[in-house]
N, C-alpha and C. Protein backbone atom coordinates (compact mmCIF):
# COMPACT_ATOMS: atom_id res chain seq x y z
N UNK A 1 38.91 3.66 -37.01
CA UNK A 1 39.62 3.24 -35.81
C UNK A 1 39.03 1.91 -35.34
N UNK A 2 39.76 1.10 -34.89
CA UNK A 2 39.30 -0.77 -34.82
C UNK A 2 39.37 -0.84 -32.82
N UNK A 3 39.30 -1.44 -32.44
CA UNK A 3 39.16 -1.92 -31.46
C UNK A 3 40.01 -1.62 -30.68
N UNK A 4 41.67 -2.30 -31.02
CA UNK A 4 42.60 -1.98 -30.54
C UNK A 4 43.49 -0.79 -31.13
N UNK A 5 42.64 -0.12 -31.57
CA UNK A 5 43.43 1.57 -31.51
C UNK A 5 42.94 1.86 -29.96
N UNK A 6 41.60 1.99 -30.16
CA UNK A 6 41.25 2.23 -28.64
C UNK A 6 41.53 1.63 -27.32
N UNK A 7 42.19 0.20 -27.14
CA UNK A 7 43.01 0.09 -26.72
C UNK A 7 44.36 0.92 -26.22
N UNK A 8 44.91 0.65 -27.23
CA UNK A 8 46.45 1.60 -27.34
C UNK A 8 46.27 2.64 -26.74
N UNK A 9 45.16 3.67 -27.46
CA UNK A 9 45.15 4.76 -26.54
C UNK A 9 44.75 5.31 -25.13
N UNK A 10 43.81 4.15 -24.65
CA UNK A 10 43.55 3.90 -23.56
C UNK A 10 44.79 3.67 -22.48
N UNK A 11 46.02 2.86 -23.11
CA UNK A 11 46.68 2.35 -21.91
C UNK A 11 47.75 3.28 -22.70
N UNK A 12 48.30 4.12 -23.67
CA UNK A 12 49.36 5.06 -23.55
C UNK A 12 50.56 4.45 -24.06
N UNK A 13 49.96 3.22 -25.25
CA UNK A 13 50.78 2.55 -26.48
C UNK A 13 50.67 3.33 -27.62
N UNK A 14 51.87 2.72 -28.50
CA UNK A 14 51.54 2.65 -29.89
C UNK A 14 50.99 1.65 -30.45
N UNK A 15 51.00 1.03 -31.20
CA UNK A 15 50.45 -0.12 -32.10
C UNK A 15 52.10 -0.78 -32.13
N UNK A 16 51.87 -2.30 -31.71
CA UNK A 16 53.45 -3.06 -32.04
C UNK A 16 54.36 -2.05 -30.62
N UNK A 17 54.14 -1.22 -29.96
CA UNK A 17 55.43 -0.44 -29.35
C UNK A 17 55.39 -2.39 -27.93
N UNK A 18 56.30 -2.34 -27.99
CA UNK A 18 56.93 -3.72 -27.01
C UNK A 18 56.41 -3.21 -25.02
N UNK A 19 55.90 -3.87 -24.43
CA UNK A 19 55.36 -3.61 -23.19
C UNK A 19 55.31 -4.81 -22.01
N UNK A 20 55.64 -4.72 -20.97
CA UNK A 20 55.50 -6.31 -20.21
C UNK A 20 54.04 -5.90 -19.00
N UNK A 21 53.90 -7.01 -18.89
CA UNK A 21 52.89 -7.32 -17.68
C UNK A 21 53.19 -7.55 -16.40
N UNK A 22 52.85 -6.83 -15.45
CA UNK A 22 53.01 -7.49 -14.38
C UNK A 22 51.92 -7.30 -13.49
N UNK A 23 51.76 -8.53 -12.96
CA UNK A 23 50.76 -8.87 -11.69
C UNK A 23 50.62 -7.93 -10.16
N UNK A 24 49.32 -7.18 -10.32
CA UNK A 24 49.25 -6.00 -9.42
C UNK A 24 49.42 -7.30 -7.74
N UNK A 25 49.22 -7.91 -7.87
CA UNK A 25 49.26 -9.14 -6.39
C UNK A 25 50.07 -10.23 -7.03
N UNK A 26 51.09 -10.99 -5.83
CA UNK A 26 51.53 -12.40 -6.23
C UNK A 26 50.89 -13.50 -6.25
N UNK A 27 49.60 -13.68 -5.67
CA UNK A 27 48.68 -14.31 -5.93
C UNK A 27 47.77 -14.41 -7.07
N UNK A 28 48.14 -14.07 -7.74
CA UNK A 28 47.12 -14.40 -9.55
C UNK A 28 48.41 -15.30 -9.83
N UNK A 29 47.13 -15.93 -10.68
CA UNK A 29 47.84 -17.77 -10.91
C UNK A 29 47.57 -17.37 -12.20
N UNK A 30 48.58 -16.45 -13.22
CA UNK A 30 48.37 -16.38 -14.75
C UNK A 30 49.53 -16.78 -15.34
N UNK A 31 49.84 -17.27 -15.86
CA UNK A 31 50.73 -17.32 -17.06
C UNK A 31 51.57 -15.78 -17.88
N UNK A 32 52.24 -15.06 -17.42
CA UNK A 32 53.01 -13.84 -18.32
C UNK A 32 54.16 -14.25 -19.03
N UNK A 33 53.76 -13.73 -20.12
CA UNK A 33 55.21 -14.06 -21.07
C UNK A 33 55.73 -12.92 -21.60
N UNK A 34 56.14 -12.59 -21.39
CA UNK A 34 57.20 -10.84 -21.63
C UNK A 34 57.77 -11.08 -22.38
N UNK A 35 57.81 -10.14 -23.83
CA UNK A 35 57.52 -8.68 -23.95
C UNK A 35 56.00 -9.35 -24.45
N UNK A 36 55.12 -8.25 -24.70
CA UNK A 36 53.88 -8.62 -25.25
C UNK A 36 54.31 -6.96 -26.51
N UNK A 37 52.71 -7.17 -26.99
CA UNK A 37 52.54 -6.01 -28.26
C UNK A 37 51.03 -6.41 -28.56
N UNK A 38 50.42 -5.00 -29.17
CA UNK A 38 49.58 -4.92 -29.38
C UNK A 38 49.01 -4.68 -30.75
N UNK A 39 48.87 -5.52 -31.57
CA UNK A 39 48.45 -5.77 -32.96
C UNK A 39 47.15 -5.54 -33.35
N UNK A 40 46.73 -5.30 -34.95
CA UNK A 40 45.11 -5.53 -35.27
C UNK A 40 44.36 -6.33 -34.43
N UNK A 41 44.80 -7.43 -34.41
CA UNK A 41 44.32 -8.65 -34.44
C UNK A 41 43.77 -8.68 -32.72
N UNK A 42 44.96 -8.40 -31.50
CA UNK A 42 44.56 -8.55 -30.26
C UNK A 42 46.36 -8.32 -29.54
N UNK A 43 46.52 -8.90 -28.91
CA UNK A 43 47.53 -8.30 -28.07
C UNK A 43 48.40 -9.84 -28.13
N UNK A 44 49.64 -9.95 -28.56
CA UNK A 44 50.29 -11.02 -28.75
C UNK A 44 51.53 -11.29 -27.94
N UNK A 45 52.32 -12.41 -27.60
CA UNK A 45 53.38 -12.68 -26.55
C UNK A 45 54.59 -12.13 -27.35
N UNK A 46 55.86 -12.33 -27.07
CA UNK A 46 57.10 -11.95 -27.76
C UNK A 46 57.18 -13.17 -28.69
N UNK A 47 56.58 -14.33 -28.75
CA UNK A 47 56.78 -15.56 -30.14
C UNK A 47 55.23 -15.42 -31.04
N UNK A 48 54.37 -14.64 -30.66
CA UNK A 48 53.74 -13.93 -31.77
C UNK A 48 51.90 -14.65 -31.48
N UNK A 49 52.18 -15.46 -30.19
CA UNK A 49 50.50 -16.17 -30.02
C UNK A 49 49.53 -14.53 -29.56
N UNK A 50 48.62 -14.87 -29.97
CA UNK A 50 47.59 -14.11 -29.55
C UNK A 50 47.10 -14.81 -28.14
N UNK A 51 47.32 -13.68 -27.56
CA UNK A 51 46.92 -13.70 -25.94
C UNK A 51 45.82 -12.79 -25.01
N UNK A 52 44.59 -13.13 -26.02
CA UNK A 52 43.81 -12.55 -25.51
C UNK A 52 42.71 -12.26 -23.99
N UNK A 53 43.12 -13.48 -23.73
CA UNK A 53 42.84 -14.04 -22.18
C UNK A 53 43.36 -12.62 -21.26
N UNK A 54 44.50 -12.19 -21.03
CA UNK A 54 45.39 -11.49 -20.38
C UNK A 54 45.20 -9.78 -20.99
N UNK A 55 44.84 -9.89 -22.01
CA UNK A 55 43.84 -8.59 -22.58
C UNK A 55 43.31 -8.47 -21.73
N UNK A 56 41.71 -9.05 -21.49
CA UNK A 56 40.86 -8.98 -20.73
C UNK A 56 41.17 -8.55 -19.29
N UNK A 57 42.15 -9.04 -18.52
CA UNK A 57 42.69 -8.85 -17.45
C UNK A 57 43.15 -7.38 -16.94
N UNK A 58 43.56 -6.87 -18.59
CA UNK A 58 44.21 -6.21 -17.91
C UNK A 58 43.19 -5.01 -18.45
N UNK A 59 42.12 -4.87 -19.24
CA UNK A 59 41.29 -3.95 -19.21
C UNK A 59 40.63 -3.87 -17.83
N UNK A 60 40.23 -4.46 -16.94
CA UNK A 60 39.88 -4.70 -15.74
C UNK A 60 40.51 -4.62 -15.08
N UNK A 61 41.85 -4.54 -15.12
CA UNK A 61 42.39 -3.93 -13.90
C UNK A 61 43.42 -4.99 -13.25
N UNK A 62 43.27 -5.99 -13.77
CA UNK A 62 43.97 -7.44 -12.65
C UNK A 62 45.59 -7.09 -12.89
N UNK A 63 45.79 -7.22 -14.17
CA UNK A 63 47.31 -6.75 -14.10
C UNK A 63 47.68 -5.02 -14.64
N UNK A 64 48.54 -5.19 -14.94
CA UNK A 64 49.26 -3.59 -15.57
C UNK A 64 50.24 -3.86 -16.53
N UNK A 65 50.15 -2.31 -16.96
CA UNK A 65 51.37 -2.88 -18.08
C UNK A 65 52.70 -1.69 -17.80
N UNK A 66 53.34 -2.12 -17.75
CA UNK A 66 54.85 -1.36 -17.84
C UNK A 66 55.51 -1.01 -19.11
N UNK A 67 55.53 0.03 -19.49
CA UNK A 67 56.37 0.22 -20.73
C UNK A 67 57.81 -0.05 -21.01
N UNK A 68 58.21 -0.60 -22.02
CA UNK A 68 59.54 -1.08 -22.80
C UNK A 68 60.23 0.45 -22.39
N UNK A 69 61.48 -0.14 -22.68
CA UNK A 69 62.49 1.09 -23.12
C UNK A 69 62.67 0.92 -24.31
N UNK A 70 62.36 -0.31 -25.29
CA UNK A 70 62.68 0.02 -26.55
C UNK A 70 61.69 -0.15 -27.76
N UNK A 71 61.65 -0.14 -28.34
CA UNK A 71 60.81 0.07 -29.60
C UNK A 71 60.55 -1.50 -30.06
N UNK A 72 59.73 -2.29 -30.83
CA UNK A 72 59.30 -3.47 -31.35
C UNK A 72 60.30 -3.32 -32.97
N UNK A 73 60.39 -2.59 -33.43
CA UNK A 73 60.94 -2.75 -34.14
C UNK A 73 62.50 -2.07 -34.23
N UNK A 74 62.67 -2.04 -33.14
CA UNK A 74 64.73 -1.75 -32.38
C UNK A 74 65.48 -3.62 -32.80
């Protein structure tokens, strides 16, 4: 199990399942790009950058994640 299995299971993903972010306050000055996914590698935007910055964030608590209604590979 790698890093981001434990991830995934932590926040109540699959691996790749499609998820957006949103800012627990309107005051965080971040950058979200919706849909995101969560890969080997780290957690990537919907055009495929690794966005690991916003990882961090959200293991801590700053943002949340909302689950898709549909599948990454729908």
């Amino acid at each position: 199990m790698n890093h981001m299995d434990k991830v995934c299971r932590l926040s109540g993903l699959e691996l790749t399942e499609e998820f957006s972010i949103l800012k627990k306050r309107p005051d965080i000055r971040l950058t979200v790009r919706n849909p995101y996914y969560f890969t080997d590698e780290g957690m990537t935007d919907g055009s495929g950058r690794l966005d690991n910055t916003l990882l961090a964030d959200l293991i801590t608590g700053t943002l949340v994640i909302k689950k898709s209604e549909r599948k990454a590979s729908e």
